[in-house]
Protein backbone atom coordinates (compact mmCIF):
# COMPACT_ATOMS: atom_id res chain seq x y z
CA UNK A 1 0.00 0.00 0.00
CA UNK A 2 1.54 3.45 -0.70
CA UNK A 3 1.97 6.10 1.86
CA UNK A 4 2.38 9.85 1.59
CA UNK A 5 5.91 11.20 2.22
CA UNK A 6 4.50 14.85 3.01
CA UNK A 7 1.91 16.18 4.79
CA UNK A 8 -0.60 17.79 1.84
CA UNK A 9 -1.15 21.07 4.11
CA UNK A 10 2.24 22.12 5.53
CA UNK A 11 4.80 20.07 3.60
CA UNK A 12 6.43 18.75 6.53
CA UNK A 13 7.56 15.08 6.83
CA UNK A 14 4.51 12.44 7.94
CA UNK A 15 5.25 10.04 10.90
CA UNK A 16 3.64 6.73 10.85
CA UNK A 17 1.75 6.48 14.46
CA UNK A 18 0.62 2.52 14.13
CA UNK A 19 0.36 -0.23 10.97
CA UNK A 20 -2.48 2.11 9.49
CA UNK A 21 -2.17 5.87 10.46
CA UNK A 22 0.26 8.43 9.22
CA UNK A 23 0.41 11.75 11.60
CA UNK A 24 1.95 15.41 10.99
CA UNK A 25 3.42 16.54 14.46
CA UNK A 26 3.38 20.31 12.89
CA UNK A 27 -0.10 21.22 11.82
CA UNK A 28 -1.84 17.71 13.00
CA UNK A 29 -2.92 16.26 9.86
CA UNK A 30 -4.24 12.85 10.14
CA UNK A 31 -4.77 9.54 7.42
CA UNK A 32 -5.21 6.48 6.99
CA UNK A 33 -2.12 4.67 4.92
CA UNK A 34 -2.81 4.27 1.27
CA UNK A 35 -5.58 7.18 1.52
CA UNK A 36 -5.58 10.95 1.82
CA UNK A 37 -7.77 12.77 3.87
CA UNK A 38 -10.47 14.93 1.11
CA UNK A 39 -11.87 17.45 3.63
CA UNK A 40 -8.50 19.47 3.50
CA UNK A 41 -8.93 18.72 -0.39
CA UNK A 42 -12.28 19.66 -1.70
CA UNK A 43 -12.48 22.87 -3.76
CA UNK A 44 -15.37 24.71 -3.42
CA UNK A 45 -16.60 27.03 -6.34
């Protein structure tokens, strides 16, 4: 399963917390492995 290197809102470095869940200790962005989060995504026109 493929993981994300960065952290999509602050570019700092993700830190895997357990098997599943990747964790940014900077702005507290939280996903699942393999997935990205799209609430900090959506666009809204």
């Amino acid at each position: 399963m493929n993981q994300l290197k960065e952290c999509p809102e602050c570019n700092a470095r993700l830190n895997q917390v357990d098997r599943n869940i990747q964790h940014c200790e900077i702005c507290g962005y939280w996903t699942e492995k393999g997935t990205a989060r799209l609430d900090t995504l959506m666009v809204f026109a």
